[in-house]
Protein backbone atom coordinates (compact mmCIF):
# COMPACT_ATOMS: atom_id res chain seq x y z
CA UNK A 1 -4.67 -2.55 -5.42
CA UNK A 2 -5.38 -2.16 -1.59
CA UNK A 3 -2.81 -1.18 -0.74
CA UNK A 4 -3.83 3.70 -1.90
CA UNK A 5 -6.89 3.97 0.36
CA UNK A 6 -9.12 6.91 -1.98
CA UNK A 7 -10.43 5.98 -4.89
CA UNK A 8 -8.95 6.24 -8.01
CA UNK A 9 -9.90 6.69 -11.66
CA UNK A 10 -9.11 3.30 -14.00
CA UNK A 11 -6.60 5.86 -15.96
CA UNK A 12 -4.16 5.50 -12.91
CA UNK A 13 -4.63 1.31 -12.09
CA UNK A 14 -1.32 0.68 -14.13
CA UNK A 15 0.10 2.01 -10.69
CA UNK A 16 0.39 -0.88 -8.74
CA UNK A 17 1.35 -1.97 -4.95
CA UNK A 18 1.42 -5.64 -5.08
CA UNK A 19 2.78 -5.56 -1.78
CA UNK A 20 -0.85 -4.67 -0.08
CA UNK A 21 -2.33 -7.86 -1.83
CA UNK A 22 0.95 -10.23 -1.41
CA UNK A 23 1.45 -9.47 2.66
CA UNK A 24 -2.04 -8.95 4.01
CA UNK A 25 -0.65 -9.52 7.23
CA UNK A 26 1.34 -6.19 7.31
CA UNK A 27 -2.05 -4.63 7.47
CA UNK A 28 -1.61 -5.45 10.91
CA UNK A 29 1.45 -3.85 11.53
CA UNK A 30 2.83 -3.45 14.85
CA UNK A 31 -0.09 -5.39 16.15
CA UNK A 32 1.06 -8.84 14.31
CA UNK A 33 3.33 -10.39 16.92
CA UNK A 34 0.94 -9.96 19.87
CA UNK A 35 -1.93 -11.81 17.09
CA UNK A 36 0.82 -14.85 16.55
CA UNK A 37 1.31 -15.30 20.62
CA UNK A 38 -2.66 -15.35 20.93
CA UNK A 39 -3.08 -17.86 18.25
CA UNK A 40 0.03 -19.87 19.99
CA UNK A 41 -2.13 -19.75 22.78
CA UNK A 42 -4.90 -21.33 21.08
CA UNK A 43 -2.60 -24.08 19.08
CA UNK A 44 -3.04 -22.63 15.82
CA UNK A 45 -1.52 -25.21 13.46
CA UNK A 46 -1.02 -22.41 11.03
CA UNK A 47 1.22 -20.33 14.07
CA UNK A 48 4.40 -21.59 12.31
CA UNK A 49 3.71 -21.46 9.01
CA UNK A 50 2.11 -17.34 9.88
CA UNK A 51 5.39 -16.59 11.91
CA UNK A 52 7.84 -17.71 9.11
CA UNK A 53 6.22 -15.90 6.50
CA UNK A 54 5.84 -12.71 8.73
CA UNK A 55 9.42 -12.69 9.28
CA UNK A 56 10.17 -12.71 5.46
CA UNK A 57 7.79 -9.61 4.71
CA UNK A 58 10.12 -7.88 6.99
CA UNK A 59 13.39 -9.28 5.95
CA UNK A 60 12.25 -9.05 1.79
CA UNK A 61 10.08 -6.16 1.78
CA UNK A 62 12.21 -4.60 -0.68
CA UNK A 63 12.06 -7.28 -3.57
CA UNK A 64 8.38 -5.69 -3.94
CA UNK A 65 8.21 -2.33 -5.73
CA UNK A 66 5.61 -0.42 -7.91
CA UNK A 67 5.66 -0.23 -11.25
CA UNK A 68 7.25 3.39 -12.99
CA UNK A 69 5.21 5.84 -13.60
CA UNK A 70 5.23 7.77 -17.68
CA UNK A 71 4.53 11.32 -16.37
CA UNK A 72 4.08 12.28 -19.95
CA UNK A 73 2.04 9.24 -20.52
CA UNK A 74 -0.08 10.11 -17.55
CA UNK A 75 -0.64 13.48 -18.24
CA UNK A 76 -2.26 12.33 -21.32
CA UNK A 77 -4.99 10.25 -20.61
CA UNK A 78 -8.57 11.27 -21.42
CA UNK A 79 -10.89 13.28 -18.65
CA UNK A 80 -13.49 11.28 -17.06
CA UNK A 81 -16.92 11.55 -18.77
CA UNK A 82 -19.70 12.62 -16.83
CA UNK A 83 -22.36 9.25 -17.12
CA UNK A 84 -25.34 9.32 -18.64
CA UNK A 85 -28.18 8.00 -16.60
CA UNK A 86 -29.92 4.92 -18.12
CA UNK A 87 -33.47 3.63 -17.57
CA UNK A 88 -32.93 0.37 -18.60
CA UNK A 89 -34.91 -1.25 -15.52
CA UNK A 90 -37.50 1.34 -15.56
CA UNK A 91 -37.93 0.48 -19.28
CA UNK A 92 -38.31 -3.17 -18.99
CA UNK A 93 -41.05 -2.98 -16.17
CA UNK A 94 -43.23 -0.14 -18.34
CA UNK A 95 -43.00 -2.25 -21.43
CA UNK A 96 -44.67 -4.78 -19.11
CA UNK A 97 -47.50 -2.89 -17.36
CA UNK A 98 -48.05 -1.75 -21.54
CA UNK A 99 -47.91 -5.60 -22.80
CA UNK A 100 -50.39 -6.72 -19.98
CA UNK A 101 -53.80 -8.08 -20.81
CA UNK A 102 -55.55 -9.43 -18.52
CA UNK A 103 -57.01 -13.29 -19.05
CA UNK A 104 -59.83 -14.77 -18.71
CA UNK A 105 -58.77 -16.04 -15.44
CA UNK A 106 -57.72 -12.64 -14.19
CA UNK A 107 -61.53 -11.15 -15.37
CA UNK A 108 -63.24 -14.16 -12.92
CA UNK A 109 -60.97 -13.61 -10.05
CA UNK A 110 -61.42 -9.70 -10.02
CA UNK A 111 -57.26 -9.76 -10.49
CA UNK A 112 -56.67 -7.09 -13.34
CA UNK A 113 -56.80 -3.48 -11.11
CA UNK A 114 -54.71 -5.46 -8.70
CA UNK A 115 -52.23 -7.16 -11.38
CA UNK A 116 -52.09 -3.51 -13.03
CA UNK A 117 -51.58 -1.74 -9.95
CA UNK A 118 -48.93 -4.06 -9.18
CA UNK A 119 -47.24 -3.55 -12.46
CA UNK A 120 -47.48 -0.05 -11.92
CA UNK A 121 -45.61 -0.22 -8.37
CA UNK A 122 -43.15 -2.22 -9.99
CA UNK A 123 -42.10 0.46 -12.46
CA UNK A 124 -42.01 2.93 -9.87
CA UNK A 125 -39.06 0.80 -7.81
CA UNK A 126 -37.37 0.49 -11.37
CA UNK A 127 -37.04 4.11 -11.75
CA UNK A 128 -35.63 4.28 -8.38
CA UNK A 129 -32.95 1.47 -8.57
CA UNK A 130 -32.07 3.11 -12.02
CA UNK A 131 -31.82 6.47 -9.79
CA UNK A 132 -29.52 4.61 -7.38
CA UNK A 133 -27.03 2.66 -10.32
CA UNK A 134 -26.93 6.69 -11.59
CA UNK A 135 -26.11 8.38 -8.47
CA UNK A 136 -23.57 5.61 -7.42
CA UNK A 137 -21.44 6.17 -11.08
CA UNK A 138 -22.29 9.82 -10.58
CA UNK A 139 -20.55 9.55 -7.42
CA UNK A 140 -17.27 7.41 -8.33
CA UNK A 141 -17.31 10.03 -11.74
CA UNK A 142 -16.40 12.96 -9.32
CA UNK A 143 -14.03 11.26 -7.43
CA UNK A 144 -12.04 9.84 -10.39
CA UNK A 145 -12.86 13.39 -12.32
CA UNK A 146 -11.47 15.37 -9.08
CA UNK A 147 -8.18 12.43 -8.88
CA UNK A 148 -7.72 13.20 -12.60
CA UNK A 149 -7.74 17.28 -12.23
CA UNK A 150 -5.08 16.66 -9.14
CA UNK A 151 -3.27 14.11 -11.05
CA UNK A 152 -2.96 16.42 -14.14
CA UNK A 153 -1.78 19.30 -11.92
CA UNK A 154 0.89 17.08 -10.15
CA UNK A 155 1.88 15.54 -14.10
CA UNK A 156 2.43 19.11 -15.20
CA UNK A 157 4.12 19.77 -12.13
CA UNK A 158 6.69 17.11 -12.24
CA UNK A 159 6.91 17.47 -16.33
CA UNK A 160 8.91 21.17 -15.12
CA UNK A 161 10.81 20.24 -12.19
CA UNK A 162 8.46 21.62 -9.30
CA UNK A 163 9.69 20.33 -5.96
CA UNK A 164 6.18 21.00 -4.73
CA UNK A 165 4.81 18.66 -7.03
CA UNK A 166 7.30 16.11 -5.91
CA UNK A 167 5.92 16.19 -2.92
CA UNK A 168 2.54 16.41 -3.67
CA UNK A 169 3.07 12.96 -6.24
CA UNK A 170 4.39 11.09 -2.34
CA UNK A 171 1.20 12.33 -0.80
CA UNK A 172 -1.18 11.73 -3.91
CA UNK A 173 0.43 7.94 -4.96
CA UNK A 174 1.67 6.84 -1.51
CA UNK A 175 3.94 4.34 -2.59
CA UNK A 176 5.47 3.91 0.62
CA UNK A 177 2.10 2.34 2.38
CA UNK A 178 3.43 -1.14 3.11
CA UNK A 179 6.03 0.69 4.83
CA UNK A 180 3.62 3.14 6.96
CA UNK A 181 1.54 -0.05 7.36
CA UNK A 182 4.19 -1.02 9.65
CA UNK A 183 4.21 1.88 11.34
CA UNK A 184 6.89 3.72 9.48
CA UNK A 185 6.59 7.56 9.71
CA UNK A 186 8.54 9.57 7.36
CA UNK A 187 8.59 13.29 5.66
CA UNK A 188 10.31 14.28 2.40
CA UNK A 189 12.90 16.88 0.88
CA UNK A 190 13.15 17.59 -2.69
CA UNK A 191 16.10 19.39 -3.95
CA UNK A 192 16.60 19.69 -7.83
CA UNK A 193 16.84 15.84 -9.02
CA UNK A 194 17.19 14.87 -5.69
CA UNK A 195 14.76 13.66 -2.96
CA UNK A 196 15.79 13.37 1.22
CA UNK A 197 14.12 10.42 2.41
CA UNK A 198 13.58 10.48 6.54
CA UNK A 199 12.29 7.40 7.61
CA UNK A 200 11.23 6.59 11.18
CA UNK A 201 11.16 3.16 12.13
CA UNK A 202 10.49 1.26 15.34
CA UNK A 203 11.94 -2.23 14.63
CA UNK A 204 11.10 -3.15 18.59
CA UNK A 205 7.63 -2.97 18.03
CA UNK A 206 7.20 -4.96 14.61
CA UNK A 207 9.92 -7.90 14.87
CA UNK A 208 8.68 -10.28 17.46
CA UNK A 209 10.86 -11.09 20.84
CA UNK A 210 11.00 -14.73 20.33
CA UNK A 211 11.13 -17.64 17.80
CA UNK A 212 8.41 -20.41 17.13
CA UNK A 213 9.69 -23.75 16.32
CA UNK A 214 8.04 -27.34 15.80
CA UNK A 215 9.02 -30.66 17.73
CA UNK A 216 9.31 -34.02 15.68
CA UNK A 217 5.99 -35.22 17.07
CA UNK A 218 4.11 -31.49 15.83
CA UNK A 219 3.92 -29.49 19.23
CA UNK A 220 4.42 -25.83 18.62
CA UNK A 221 7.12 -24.15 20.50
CA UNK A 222 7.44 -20.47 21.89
CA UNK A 223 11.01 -19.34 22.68
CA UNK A 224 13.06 -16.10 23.86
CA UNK A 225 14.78 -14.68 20.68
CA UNK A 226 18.21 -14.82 20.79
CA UNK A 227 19.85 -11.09 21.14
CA UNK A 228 22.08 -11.35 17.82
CA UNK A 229 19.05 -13.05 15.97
CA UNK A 230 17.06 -10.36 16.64
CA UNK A 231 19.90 -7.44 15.30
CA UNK A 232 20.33 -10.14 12.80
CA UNK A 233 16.48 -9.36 11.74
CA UNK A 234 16.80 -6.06 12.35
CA UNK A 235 19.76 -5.27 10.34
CA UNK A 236 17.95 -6.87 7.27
CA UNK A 237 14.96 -5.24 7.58
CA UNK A 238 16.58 -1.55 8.26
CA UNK A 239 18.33 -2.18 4.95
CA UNK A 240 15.19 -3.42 3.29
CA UNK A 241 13.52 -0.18 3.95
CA UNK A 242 16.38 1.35 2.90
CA UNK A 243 15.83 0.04 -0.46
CA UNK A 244 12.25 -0.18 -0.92
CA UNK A 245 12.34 3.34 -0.19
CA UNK A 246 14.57 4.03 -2.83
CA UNK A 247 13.04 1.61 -5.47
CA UNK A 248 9.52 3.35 -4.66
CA UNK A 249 10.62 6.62 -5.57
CA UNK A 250 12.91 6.22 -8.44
CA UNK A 251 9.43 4.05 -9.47
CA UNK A 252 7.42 7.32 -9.46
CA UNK A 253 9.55 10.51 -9.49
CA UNK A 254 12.05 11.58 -12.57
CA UNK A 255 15.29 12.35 -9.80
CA UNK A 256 18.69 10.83 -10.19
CA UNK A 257 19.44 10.86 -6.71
CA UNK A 258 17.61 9.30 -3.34
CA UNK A 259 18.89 10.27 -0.31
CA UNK A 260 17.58 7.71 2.88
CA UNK A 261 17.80 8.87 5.75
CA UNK A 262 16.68 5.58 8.98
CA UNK A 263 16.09 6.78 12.14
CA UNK A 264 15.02 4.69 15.18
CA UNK A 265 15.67 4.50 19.08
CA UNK A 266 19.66 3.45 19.99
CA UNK A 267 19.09 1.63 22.98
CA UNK A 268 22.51 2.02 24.24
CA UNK A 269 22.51 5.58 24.44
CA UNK A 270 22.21 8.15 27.26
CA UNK A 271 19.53 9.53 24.64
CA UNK A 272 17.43 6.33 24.17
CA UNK A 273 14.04 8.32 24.66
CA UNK A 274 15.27 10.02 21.25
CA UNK A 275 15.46 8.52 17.67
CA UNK A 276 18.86 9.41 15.75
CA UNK A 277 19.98 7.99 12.44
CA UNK A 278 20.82 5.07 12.17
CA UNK A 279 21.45 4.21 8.76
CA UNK A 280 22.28 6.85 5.72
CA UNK A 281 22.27 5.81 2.02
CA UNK A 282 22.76 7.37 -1.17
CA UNK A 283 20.79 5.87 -4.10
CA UNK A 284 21.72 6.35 -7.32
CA UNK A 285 18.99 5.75 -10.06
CA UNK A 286 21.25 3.59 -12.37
CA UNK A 287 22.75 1.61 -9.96
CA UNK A 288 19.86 0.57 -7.91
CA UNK A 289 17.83 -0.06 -10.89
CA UNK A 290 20.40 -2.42 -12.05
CA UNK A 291 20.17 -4.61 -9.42
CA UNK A 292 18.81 -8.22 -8.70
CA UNK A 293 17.06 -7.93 -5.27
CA UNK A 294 16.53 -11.85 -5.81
CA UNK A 295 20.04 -13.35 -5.12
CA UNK A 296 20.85 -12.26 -1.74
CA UNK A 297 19.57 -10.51 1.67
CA UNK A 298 18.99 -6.67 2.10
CA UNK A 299 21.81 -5.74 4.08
CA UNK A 300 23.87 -7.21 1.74
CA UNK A 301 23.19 -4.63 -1.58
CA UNK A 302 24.37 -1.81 0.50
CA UNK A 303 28.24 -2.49 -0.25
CA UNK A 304 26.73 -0.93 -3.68
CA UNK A 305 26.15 2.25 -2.40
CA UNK A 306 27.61 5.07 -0.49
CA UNK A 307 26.28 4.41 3.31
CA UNK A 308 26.96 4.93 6.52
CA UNK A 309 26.03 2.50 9.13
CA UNK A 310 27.44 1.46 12.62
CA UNK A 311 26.51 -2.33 13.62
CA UNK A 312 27.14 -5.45 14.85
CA UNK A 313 25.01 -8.37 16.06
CA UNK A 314 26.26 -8.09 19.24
CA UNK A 315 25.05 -4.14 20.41
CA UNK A 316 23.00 -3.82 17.35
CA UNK A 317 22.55 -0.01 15.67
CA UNK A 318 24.43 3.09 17.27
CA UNK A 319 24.33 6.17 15.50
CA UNK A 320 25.13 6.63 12.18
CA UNK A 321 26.32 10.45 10.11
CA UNK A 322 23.67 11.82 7.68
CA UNK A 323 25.13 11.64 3.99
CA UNK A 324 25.05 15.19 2.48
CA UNK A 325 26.46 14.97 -0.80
């Protein structure tokens, strides 16, 4: 996995977030449409082919999810041993200086003090590379051994029910990456077996303003985006936040209920320097679980769940009312 960036011990690899090795192109985040124009610029034959499958990441981000965590399962796995340093390099280049007898050749050409000395040097180095293959698995040992105290804290944690530890499993797993990779910012609320999702999105920044398109005889073209295309995008990839977000945590935390809350800028409004919700969902574990996220777009899995939403293709988002129960 790429995409939690601290190192972590092998005990907690079953954890994955294919979506940092499928869409390496969301490590560029906002910056992605501005790269596609440049390599327009410089007739990139790949352009359309890039463009097309930047667009899906956006529209299907939520068909990706990580796998679910067994907190009891977890909590159970053996503490990292302290490693043992080896000398297997040193070993090898004493047993030669020992073995070496110097030949007849070696006696006439005044070689053996050199060929001994040499020998001697060479052990020397093989100590210290053995020093450096140590230090370097000394060095990944505390960092897995201190991930493996935290994780055991945050396992017990969740094992009783400790909305601190809720939180602390978000900050410590950060399943939400490919999201923040985009440059989603969002904060958390726990409340018995339920979590408050607030999710900050800037759509504007990361779905580009126009379309590219190919001519019968191969000549890449660069066109305004139409105004209900880009809702149209928008809309879809809103949702599939929505739903990532809720597939991420049901993924990791033991709550029946997910809460998502979308904010981002309504342009229309007197109060367009301010974000305001703009999509509210209530995730229930069974049901979204249940689902195929296969067989049809984002927007369309939300008639499954409580929501409240105000669009059209036409003006796009206005504001939507929080869900509170």
């Amino acid at each position: 996995m790429e995409e939690v960036n601290h190192m972590m011990s092998a005990a907690f690899a079953s954890y994955k977030k294919p979506e940092r090795e499928k869409h390496q192109h969301l490590k560029e985040g906002p910056a992605f449409p501005e790269i596609l124009k440049k390599q327009l610029k410089k007739g990139d034959t790949n352009v359309l082919i890039n463009y097309n499958s930047y667009i899906d990441s956006l529209l299907y981000i939520h068909r990706e999810s990580s796998a679910a965590v067994d907190w009891e399962q977890f909590t159970e796995q053996a503490e990292p041993k302290l490693p043992v340093r080896l000398s297997l390099n040193q070993d090898i280049a004493e047993k030669e200086h020992e073995a070496y007898e110097p030949t007849v050749l070696d006696k006439m050409l005044g070689q053996s003090k050199k060929k001994k000395k040499d020998l001697i040097k060479n052990a020397e180095q093989a100590r210290r590379y053995d020093d450096l293959i140590y230090n370097a698995a000394l060095r990944e040992f505390r960092n897995e051994h201190q991930d493996w105290v935290k994780g055991q804290l945050i396992g017990k944690g969740i094992r009783e029910g400790d909305p601190v530890a809720f939180q602390q499993a978000i900050e410590f797993f950060n399943p939400l990456y490919p999201l923040i990779q985009l440059g989603a910012k969002l904060h958390f609320e726990s409340l018995n077996d339920t979590m408050i999702v607030h999710l900050h999105l800037c759509p504007e920044q990361i779905i580009p303003d126009y379309l590219v398109s190919q001519t019968a005889s191969g000549k890449l073209l660069k066109t305004k985006m139409p105004e209900f295309k880009f809702n149209e995008i928008c809309h879809h990839h809103v949702s599939a936040c929505a739903l990532r977000t809720g597939r991420e945590i049901f993924a990791l935390l033991p709550v029946k209920t997910v809460f998502v809350n979308i904010y981002s800028y309504v342009p229309a409004k007197a109060e367009a320097n301010e974000k305001r919700v703009i999509l509210s969902v209530k995730f229930t574990r069974t049901e979204l679980l249940e689902l195929d996220f296969m067989t049809a777009g984002a927007a369309d899995y939300l008639a499954h769940f409580t929501h409240n939403i105000d669009f059209s293709l036409v003006t796009g988002f206005s504001h939507a009312i929080p869900l509170t129960n």
